[in-house]
Protein backbone atom coordinates (compact mmCIF):
# COMPACT_ATOMS: atom_id res chain seq x y z
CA UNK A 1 28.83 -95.73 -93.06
CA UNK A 2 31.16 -98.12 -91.69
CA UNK A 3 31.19 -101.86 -92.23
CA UNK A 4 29.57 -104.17 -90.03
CA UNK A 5 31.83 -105.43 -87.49
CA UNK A 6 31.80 -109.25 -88.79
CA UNK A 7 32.51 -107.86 -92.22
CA UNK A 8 35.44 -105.63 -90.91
CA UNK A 9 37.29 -108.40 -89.06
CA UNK A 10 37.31 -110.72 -91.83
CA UNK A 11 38.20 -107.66 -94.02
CA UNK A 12 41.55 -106.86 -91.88
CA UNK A 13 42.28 -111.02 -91.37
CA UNK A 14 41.99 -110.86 -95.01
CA UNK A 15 44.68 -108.39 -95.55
CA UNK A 16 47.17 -110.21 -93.48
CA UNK A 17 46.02 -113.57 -94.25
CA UNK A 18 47.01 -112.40 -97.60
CA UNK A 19 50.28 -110.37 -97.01
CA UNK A 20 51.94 -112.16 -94.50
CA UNK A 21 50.30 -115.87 -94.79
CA UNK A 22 47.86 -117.53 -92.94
CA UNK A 23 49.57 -119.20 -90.01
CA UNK A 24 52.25 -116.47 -90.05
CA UNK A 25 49.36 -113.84 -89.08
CA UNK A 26 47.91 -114.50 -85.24
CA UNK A 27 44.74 -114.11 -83.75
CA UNK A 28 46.64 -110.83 -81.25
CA UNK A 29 47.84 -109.94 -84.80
CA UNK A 30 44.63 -109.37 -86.12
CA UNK A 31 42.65 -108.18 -83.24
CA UNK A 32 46.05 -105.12 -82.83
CA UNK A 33 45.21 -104.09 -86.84
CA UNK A 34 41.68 -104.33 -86.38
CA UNK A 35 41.77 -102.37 -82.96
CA UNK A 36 39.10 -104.49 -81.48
CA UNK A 37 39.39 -107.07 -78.42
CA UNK A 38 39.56 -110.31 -78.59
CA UNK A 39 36.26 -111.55 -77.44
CA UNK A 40 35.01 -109.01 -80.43
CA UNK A 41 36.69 -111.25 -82.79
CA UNK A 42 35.16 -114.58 -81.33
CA UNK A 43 31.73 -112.95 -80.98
CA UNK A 44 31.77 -113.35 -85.08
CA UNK A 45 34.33 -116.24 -85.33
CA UNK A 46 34.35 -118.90 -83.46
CA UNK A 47 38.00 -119.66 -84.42
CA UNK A 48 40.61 -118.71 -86.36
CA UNK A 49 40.06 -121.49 -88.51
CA UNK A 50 36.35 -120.51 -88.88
CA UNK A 51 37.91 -116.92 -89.78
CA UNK A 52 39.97 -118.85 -92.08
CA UNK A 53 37.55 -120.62 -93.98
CA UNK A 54 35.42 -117.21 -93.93
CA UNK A 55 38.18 -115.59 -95.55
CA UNK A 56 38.53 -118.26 -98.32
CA UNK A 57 34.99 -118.23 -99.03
CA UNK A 58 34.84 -114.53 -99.53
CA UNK A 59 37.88 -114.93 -101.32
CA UNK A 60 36.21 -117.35 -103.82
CA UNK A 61 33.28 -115.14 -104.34
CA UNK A 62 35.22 -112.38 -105.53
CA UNK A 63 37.08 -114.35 -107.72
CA UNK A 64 33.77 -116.05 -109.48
CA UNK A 65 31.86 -112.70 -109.46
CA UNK A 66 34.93 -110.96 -111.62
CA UNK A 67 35.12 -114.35 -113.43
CA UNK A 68 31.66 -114.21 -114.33
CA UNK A 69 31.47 -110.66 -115.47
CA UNK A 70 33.72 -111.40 -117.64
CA UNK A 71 32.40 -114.47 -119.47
CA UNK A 72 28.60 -112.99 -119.77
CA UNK A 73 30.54 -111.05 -122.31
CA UNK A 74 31.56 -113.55 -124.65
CA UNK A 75 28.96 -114.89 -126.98
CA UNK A 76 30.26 -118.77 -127.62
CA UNK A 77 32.07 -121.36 -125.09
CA UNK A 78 35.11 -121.31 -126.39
CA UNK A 79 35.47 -117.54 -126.17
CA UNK A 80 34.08 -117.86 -122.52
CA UNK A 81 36.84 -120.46 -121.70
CA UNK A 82 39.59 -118.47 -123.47
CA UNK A 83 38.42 -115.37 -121.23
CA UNK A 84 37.74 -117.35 -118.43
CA UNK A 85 41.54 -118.28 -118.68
CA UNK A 86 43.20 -115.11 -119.53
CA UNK A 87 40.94 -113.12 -116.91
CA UNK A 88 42.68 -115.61 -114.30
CA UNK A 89 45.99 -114.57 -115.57
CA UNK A 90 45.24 -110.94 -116.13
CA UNK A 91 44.86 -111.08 -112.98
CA UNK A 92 47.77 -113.10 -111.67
CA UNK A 93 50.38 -110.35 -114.04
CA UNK A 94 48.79 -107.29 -111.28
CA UNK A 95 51.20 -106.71 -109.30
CA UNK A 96 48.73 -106.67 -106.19
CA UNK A 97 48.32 -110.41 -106.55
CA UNK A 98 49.46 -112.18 -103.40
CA UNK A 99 48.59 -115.68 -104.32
CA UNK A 100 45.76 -118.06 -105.15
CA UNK A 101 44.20 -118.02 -101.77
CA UNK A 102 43.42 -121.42 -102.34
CA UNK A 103 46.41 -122.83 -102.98
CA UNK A 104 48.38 -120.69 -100.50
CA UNK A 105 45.88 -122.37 -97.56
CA UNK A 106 46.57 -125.53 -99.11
CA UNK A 107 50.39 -125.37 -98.44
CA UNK A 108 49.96 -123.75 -95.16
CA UNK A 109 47.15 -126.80 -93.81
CA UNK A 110 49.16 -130.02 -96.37
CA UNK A 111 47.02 -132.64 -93.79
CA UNK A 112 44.26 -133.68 -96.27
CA UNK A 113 41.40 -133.86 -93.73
CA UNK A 114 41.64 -130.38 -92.55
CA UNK A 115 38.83 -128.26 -92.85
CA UNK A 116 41.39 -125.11 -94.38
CA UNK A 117 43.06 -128.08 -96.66
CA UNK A 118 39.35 -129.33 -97.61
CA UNK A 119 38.11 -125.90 -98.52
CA UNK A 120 41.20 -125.16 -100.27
CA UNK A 121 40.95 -127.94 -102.41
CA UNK A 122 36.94 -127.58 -103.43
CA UNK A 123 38.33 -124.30 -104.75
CA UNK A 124 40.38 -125.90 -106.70
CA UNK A 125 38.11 -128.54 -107.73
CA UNK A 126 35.58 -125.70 -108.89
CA UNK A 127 37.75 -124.31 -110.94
CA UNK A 128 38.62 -127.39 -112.78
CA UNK A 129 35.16 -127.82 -113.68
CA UNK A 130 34.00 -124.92 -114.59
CA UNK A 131 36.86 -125.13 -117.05
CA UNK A 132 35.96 -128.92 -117.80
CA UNK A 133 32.45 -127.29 -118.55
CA UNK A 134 33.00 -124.88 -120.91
CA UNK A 135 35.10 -127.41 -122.67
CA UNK A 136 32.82 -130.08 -123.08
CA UNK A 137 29.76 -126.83 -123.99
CA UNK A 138 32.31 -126.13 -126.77
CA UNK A 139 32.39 -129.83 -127.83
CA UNK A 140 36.49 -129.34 -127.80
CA UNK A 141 38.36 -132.76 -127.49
CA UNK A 142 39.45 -134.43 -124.55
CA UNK A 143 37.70 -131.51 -122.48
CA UNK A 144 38.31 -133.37 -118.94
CA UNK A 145 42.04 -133.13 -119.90
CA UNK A 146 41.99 -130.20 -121.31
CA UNK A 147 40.21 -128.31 -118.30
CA UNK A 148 43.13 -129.56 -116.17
CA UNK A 149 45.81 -128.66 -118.42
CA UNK A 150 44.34 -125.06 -118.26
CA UNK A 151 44.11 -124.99 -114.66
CA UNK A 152 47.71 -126.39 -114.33
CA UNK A 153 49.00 -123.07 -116.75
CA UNK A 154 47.27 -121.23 -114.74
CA UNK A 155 48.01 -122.37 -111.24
CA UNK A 156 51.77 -122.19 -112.64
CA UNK A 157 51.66 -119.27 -113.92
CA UNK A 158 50.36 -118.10 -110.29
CA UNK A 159 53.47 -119.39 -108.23
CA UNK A 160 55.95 -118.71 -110.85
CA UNK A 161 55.09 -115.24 -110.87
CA UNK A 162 53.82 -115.01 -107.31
CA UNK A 163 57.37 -116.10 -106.61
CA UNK A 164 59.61 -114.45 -109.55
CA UNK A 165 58.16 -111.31 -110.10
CA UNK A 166 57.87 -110.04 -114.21
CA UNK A 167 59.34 -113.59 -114.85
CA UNK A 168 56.64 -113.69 -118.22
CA UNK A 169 55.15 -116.32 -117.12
CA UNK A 170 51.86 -115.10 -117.79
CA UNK A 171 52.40 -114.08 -121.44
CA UNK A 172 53.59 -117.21 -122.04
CA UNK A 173 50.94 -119.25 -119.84
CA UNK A 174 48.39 -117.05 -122.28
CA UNK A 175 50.41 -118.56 -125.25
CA UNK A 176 50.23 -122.05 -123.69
CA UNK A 177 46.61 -122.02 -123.22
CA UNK A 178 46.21 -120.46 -126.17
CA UNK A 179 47.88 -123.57 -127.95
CA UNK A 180 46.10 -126.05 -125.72
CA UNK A 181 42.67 -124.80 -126.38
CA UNK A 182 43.40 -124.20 -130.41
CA UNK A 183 45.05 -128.26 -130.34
CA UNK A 184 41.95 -129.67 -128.64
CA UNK A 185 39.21 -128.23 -131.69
């Protein structure tokens, strides 16, 4: 059965949202892959930046749903936080990754009040706390500090190797974070 048609826009603006960048890939772009008109596209999106936002959302929710499968396994906060971590860069050291979404749409949209920039950056802000949660559940020290410290590894560890392919940036972000979560008990 084939997708819905709102499903298999987003699902193709996804792709080269993803591949070739956000304000790289064009509204004709997308409609030419897709091999629908136009006025198909704006039946379901009312933008591009509504496509956009679409996109990250979706984008998010397949991160946390991954995320979460993989901390339901662990028994104790820390071991949820250390998976939680090394799940993110797991994932970052496939070589299909293509970039945080989020922080891709944040370079791409830099003016603060933009609704891309905005969603980009609760994205971020999610992730910090659900760090800064598990942290503070495992009664680790300086948790608020300690949650961003994490994220910055990991959003390192995402351009560095995003940009310099096998650099080992996640094996040593893993040792990092490793360190920074064993210095905080």
């Amino acid at each position: 059965m084939a997708k819905p048609m709102k499903e298999y826009i987003l699902s193709v603006a996804s792709d080269l949202f993803s591949t070739q960048g956000i304000n790289a890939t064009s509204v004709d772009a997308i409609v030419a892959k897709a091999d629908v008109a136009k006025v198909t596209l704006y039946k379901y999106f009312k933008s591009k930046e509504q496509l956009i936002i679409e996109y990250l959302r979706e984008y998010d929710a397949k991160l946390w749903s991954s995320l979460s499968a993989i901390t339901a396994q662990q028994e104790d906060a820390v071991s949820k936080l250390t998976a939680l971590v090394n799940g993110m860069l797991d994932w970052i050291g496939d070589p299909e990754f293509k970039g945080f979404a989020f922080i891709n749409a944040s370079v791409e949209f830099p003016q603060r009040d933009d609704p891309v920039h905005q969603s980009s950056l609760e994205s971020a802000r999610t992730f910090r706390q659900t760090l800064a949660v598990l942290a503070h559940e495992a009664g680790l020290k300086n948790a608020d500090a300690l949650a961003l410290q994490l994220a910055l590894v990991v959003e390192g560890a995402a351009i560095t190797e995003r940009t310099q392919r096998g650099s080992g940036a996640v094996e040593n972000a893993k040792a990092l974070a490793k360190a920074l979560i064993e210095a905080a008990r």
